[in-house]
Structure formats: structure tokens, C-alpha cells
C-alpha atoms as a PDB file:
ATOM      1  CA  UNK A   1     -69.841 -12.825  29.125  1.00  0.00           C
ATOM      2  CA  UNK A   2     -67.249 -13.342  26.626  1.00  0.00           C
ATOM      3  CA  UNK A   3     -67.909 -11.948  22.718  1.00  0.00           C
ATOM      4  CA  UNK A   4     -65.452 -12.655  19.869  1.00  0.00           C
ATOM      5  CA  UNK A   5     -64.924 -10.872  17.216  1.00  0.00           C
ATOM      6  CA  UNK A   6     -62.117 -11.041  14.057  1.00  0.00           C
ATOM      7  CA  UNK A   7     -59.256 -10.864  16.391  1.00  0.00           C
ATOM      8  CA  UNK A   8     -60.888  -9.987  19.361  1.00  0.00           C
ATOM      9  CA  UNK A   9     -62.415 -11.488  22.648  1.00  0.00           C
ATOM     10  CA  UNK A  10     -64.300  -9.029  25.244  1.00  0.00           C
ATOM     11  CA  UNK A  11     -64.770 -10.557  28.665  1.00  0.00           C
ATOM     12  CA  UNK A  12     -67.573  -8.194  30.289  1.00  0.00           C
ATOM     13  CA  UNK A  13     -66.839  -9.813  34.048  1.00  0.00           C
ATOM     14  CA  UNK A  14     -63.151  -9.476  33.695  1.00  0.00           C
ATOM     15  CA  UNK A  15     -63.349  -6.204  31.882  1.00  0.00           C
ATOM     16  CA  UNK A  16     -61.005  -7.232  29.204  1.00  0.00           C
ATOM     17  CA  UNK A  17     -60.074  -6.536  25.743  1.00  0.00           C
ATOM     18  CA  UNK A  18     -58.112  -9.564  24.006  1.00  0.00           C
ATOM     19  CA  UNK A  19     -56.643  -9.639  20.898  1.00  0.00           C
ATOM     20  CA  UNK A  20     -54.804 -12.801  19.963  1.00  0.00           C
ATOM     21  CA  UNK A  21     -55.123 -13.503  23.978  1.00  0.00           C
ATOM     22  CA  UNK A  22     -52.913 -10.271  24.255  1.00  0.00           C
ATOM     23  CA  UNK A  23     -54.561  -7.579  26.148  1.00  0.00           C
ATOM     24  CA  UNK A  24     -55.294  -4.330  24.544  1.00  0.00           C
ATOM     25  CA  UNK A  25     -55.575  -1.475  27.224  1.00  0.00           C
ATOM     26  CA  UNK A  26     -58.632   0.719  27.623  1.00  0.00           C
ATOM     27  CA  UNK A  27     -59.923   3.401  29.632  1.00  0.00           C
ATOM     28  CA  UNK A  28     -62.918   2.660  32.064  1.00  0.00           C
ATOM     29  CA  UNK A  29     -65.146   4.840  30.104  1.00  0.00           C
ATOM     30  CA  UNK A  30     -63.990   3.697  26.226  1.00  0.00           C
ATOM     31  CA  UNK A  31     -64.214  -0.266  27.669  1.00  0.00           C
ATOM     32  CA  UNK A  32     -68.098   0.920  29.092  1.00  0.00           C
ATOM     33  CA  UNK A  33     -68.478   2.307  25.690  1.00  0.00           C
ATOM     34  CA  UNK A  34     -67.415  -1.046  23.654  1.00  0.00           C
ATOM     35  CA  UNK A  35     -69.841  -3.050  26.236  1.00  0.00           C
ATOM     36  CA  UNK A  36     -72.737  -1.159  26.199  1.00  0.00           C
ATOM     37  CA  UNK A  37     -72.682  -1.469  22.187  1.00  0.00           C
ATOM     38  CA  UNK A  38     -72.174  -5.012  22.339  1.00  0.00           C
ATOM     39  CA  UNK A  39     -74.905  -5.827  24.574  1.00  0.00           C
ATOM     40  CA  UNK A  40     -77.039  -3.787  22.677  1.00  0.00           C
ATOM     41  CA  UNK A  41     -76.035  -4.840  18.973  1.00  0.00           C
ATOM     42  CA  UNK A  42     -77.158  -4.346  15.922  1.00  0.00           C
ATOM     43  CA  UNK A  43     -79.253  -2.004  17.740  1.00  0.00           C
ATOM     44  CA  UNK A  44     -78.060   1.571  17.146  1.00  0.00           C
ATOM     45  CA  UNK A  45     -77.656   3.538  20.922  1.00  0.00           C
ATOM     46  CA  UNK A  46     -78.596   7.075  20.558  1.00  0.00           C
ATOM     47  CA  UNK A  47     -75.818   9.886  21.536  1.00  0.00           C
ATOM     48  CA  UNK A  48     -78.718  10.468  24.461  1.00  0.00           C
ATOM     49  CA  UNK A  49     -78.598   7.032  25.843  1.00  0.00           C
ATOM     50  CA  UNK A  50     -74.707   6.797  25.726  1.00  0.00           C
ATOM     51  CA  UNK A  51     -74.465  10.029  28.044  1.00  0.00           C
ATOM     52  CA  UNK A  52     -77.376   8.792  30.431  1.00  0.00           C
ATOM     53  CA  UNK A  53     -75.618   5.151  30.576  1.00  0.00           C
ATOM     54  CA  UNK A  54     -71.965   6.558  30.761  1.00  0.00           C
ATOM     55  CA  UNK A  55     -72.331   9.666  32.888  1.00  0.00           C
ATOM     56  CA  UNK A  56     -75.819   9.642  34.608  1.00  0.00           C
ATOM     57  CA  UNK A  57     -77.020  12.993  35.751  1.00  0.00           C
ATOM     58  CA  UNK A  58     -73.778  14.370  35.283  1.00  0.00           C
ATOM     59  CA  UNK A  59     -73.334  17.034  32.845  1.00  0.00           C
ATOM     60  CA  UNK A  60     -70.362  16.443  30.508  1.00  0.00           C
ATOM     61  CA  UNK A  61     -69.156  18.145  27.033  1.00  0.00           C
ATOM     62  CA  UNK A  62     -70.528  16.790  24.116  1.00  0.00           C
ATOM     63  CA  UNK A  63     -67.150  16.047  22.473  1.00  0.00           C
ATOM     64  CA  UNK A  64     -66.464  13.486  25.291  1.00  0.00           C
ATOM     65  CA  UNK A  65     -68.340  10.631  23.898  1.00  0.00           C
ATOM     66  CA  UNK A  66     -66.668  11.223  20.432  1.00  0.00           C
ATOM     67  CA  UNK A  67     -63.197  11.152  22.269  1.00  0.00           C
ATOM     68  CA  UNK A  68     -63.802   7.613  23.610  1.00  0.00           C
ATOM     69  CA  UNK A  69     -65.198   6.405  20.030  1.00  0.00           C
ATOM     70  CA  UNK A  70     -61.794   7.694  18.595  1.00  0.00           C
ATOM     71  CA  UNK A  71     -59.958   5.952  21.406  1.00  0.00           C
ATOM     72  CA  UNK A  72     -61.915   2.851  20.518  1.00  0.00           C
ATOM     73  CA  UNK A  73     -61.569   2.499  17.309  1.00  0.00           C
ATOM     74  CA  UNK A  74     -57.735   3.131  17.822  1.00  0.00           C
ATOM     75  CA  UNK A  75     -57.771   0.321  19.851  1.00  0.00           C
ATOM     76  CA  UNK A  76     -59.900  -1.953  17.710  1.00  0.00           C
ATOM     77  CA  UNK A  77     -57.896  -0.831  14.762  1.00  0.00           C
ATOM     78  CA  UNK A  78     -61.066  -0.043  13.261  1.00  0.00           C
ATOM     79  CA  UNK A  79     -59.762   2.887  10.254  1.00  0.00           C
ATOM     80  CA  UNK A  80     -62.719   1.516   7.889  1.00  0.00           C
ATOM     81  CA  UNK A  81     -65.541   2.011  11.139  1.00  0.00           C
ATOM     82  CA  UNK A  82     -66.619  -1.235  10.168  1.00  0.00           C
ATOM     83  CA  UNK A  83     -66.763  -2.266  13.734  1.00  0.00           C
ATOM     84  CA  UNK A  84     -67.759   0.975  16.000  1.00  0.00           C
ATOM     85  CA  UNK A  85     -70.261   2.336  12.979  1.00  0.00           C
ATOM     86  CA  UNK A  86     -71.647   5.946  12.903  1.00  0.00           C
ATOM     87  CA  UNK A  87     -75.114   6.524  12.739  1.00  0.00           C
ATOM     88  CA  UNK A  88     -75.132   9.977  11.686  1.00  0.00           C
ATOM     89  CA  UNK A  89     -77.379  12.267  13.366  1.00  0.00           C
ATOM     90  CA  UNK A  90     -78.175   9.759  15.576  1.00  0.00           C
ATOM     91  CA  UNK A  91     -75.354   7.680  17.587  1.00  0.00           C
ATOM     92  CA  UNK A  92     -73.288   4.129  17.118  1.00  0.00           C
ATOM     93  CA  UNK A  93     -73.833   0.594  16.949  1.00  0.00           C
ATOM     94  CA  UNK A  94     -71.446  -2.329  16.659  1.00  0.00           C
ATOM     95  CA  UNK A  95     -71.167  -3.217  13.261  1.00  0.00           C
ATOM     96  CA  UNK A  96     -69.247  -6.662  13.514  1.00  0.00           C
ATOM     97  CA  UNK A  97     -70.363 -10.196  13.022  1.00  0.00           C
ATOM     98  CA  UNK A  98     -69.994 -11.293  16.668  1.00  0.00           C
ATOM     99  CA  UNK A  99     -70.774 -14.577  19.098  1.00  0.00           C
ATOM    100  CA  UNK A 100     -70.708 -15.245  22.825  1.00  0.00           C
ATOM    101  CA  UNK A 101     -68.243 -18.005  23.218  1.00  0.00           C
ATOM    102  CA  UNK A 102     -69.763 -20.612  25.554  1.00  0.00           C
ATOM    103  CA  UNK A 103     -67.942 -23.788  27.300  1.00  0.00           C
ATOM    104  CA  UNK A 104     -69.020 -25.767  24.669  1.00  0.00           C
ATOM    105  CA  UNK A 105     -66.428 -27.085  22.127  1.00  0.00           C
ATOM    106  CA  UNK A 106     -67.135 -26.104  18.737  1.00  0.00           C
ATOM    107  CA  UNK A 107     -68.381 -29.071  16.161  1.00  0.00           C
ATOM    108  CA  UNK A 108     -67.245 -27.467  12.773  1.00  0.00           C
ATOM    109  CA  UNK A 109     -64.297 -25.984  11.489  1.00  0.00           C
ATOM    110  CA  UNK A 110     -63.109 -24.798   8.288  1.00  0.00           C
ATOM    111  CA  UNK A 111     -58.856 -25.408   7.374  1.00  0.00           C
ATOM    112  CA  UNK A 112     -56.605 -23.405   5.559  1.00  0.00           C
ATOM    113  CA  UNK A 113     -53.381 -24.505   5.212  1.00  0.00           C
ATOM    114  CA  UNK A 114     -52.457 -25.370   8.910  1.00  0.00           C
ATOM    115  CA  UNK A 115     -54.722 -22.842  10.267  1.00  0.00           C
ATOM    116  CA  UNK A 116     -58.109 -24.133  11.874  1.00  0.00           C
ATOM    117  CA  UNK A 117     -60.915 -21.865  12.136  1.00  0.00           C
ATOM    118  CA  UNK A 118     -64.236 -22.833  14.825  1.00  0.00           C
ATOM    119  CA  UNK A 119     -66.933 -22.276  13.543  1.00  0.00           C
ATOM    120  CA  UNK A 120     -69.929 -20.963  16.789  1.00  0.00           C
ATOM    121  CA  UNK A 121     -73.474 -21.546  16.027  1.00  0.00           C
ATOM    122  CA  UNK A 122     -74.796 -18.828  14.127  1.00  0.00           C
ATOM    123  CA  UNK A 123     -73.206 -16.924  11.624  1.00  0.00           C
ATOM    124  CA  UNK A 124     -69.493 -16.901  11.005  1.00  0.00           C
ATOM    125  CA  UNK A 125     -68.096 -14.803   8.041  1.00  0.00           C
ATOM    126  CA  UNK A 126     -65.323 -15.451   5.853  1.00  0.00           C
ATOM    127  CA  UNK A 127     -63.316 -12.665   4.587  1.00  0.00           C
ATOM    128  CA  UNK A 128     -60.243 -10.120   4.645  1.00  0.00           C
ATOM    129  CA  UNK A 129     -62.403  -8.006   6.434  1.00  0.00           C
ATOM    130  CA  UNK A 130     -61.420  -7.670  10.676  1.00  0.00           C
ATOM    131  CA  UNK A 131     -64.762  -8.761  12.073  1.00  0.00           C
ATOM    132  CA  UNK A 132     -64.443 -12.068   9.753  1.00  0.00           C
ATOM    133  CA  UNK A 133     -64.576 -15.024  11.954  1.00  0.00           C
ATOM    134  CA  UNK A 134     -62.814 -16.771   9.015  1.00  0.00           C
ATOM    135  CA  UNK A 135     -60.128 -14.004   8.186  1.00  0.00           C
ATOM    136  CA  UNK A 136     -57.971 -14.510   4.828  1.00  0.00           C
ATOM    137  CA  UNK A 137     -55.967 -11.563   4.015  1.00  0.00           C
ATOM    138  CA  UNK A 138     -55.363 -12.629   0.017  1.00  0.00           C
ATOM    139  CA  UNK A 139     -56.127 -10.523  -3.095  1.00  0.00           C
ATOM    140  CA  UNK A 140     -58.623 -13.193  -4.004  1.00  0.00           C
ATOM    141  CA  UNK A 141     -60.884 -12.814  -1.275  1.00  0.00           C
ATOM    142  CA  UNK A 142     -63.836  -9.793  -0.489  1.00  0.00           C
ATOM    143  CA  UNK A 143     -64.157  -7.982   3.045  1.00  0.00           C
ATOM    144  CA  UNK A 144     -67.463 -10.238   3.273  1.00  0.00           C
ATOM    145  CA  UNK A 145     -66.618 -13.154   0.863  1.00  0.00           C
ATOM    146  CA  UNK A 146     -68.847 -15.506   2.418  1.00  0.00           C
ATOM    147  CA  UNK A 147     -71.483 -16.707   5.181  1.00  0.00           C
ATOM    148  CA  UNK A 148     -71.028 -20.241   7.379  1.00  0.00           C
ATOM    149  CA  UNK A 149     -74.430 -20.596   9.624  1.00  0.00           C
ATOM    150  CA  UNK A 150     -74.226 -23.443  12.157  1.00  0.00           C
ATOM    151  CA  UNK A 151     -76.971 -24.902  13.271  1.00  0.00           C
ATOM    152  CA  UNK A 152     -76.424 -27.735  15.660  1.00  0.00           C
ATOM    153  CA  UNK A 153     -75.366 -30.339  13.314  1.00  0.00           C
ATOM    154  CA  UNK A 154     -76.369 -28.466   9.794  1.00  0.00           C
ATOM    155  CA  UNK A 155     -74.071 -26.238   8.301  1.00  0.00           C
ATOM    156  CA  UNK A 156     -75.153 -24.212   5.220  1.00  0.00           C
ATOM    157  CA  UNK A 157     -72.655 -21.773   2.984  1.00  0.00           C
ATOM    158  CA  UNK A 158     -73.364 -18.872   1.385  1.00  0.00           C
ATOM    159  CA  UNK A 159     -71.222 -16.388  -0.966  1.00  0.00           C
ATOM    160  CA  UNK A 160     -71.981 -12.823  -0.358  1.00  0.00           C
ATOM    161  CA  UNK A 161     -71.638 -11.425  -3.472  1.00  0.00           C
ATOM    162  CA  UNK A 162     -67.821 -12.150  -3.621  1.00  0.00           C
ATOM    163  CA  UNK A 163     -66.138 -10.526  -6.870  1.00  0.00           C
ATOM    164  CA  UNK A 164     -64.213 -14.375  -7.125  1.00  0.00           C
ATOM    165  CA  UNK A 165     -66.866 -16.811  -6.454  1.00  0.00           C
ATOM    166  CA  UNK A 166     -67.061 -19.680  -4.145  1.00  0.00           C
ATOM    167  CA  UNK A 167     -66.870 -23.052  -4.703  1.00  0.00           C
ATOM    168  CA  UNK A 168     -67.508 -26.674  -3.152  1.00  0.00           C
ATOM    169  CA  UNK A 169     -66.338 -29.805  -4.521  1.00  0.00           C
ATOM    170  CA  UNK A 170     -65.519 -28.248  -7.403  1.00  0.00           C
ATOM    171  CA  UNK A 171     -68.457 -26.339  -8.625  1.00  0.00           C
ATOM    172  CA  UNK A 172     -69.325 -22.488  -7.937  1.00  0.00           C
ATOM    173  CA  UNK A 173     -72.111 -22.301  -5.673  1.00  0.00           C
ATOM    174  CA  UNK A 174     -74.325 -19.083  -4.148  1.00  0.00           C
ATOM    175  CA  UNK A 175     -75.687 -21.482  -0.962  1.00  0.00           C
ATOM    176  CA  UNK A 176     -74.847 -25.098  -0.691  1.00  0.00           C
ATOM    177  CA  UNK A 177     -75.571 -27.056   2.743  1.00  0.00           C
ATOM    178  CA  UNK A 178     -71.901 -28.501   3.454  1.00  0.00           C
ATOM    179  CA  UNK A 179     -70.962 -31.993   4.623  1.00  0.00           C
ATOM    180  CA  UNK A 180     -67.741 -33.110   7.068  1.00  0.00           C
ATOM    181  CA  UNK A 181     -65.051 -33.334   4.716  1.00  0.00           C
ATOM    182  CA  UNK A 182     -66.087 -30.795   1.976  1.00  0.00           C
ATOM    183  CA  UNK A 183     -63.486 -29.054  -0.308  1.00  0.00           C
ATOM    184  CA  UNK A 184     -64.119 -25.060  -0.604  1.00  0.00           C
ATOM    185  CA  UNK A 185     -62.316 -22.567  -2.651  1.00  0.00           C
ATOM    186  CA  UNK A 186     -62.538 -19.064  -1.564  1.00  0.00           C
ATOM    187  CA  UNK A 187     -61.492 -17.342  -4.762  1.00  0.00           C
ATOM    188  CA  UNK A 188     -58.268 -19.003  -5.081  1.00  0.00           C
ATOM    189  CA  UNK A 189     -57.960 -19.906  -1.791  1.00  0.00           C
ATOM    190  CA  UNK A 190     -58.364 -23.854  -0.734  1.00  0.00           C
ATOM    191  CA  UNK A 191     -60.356 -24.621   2.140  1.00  0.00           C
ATOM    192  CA  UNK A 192     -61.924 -27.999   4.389  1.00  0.00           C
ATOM    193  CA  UNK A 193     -64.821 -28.255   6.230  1.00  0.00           C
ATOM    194  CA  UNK A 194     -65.262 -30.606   8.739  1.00  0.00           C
ATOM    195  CA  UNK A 195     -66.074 -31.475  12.278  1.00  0.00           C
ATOM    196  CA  UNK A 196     -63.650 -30.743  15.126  1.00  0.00           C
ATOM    197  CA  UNK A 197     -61.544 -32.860  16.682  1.00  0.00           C
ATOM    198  CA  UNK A 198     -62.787 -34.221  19.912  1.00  0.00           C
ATOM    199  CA  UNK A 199     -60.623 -32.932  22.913  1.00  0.00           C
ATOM    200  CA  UNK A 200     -58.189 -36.180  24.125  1.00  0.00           C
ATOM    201  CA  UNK A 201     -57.877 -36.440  27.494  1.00  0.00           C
ATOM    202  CA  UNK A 202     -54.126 -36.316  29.131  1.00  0.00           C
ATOM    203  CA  UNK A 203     -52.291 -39.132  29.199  1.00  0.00           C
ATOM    204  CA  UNK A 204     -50.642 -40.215  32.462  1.00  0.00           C
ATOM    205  CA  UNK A 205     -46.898 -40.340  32.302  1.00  0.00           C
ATOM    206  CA  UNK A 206     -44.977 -43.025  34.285  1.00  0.00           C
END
């Protein structure tokens, strides 16, 4: 399985953490940690069923789980906890906006400048914040600006509140269903939407 999200890419059968395809290194036990709450998300995981799941019938000090969240969230960059979140008096759960990636090629993207975004079915935030799938790091824009949901074919947009507004073709909207080749502001920041490129195959070279 393979989960993105922000700048991260977790392959569970190759026991990797990616970020921008670079590999961020983990411990056994902090990697178990980052898949367990994955697979479990948004579920929160009890401090109990950590232990039993990390270290079963093994005894082990308490202040060993909170060791590996530290080490974690080092590695995820995660200062806010936005991404390994703390159920107090409880345990964690993965806080992120997150997707499995699949071999399929994505149908919808959004473009900023000359960076393209894919856009997975489901939901796919837009936002400075690091679990954004869409991440713009620009005054203008909120942690959670705004919310893409793929469906198939359907698209629909929705702003989440954001302090500048979003708009599409022009005029400030709170959900709009988008259409291939829709303009989108993000605050002040100018956006596309519209379907991916199909892959070309190689050419042959003679």
C-alpha cells in the first residue's frame, strides 16, 4: 500500500517514508507507529492498543511510545501536530487528509503557475497547511483554504471557511461543481482546473 500525504508517500510493503521521492529514515518501531495510524485513520488508537500492537506481551516503559511519537513528528516535520494528533487521555490518530495512490492515472488536476497538482478521488485539500494535497505557501491562502472531491468524472469545490475567499470564473463561491478548464482564485492566488494529460507513449528513435 502506498498513502500520500502533503509531501509525503508511505509504502507499507517497502517500508518507506518518501518525501519529495527522497527517503526520510525511521526506526522500525516509529515507521510501525506511522502505519498502524494510517491503516487505522481517522480512528483514534488507544495508548493500550499501540503497546499490544507494537510490543505484544512484552512489558515496556510507558514513555516509550511517546519517544517514537516525538521521533515521528520530527520526521514528518509535524511542529503544529496536525498530522500525528494527540488525543489526550486517550492516544493518537492521523490527522492528515490522506489517499492510497493506485496505478491509475489521475483525471483532474489543478495548475499554478507551472506547477500541476493530481487530484485522487476523494478529497484533496488546498492550503499552506503540510497535509494539503494542493499546498500554496502564500499569505493569501488558510492552512485549510479549500476542499476538491473527485468523483469519477464530477468534481465539486468547496471553500472551508478561508479568511480570502474563493473564486471561479470570476465570482466568489462557498461550493461550485467545476468544469475542465475552470479559472480559480485562491485568495490572490490564480489557479486551472482541468483534466490530465493523457500519458504519450515513447516514440521510437531511428
Amino acid at each position: 500500500m502506498r498513502v500520500r500525504f502533503g509531501d509525503f508517500v508511505v509504502d507499507t510493503d517497502r517500508r518507506e517514508l518518501l518525501r519529495d521521492n527522497d527517503r526520510v529514515d525511521l526506526r522500525p518501531k516509529a515507521f510501525d507507529v506511522l502505519r498502524i495510524l494510517i491503516e487505522n485513520r481517522p480512528k483514534a488508537m488507544s495508548h493500550e492498543e499501540l503497546y499490544d500492537a507494537l510490543w505484544p506481551n512484552t512489558f515496556v516503559e510507558k514513555t516509550n511510545l511517546h519517544k517514537l511519537m516525538h521521533e515521528l513528528r520530527n520526521a514528518l516535520d509535524d511542529r503544529d501536530q496536525t498530522i500525528i494528533c494527540t488525543v489526550y487521555g486517550f492516544g493518537f490518530r492521523f490527522g492528515a487528509s490522506a489517499f492510497e495512490e493506485s496505478a491509475a492515472a489521475p483525471r483532474w488536476q489543478i495548475i499554478i503557475g507551472d506547477r500541476e497538482f493530481d487530484l485522487r478521488d476523494g478529497e484533496n485539500i488546498v492550503g499552506r497547511g503540510r497535509d494539503a494535497v494542493v499546498r500554496v505557501d502564500a499569505p493569501s491562502i488558510s492552512r485549510h483554504h479549500a476542499r476538491i472531491t473527485i468523483s469519477g468524472d464530477s468534481a465539486r469545490l468547496e471553500d472551508l471557511g478561508s479568511k480570502n475567499g474563493t473564486c471561479v470564473c470570476g465570482k466568489r463561491v462557498r461550493s461550485q461543481t467545476l468544469s475542465n478548464g475552470d479559472a480559480i482564485l485562491f485568495g490572490t492566488i490564480a489557479a486551472s482546473f482541468r483534466a490530465a494529460p493523457a500519458d504519450r507513449s515513447t516514440e521510437s528513435v531511428e
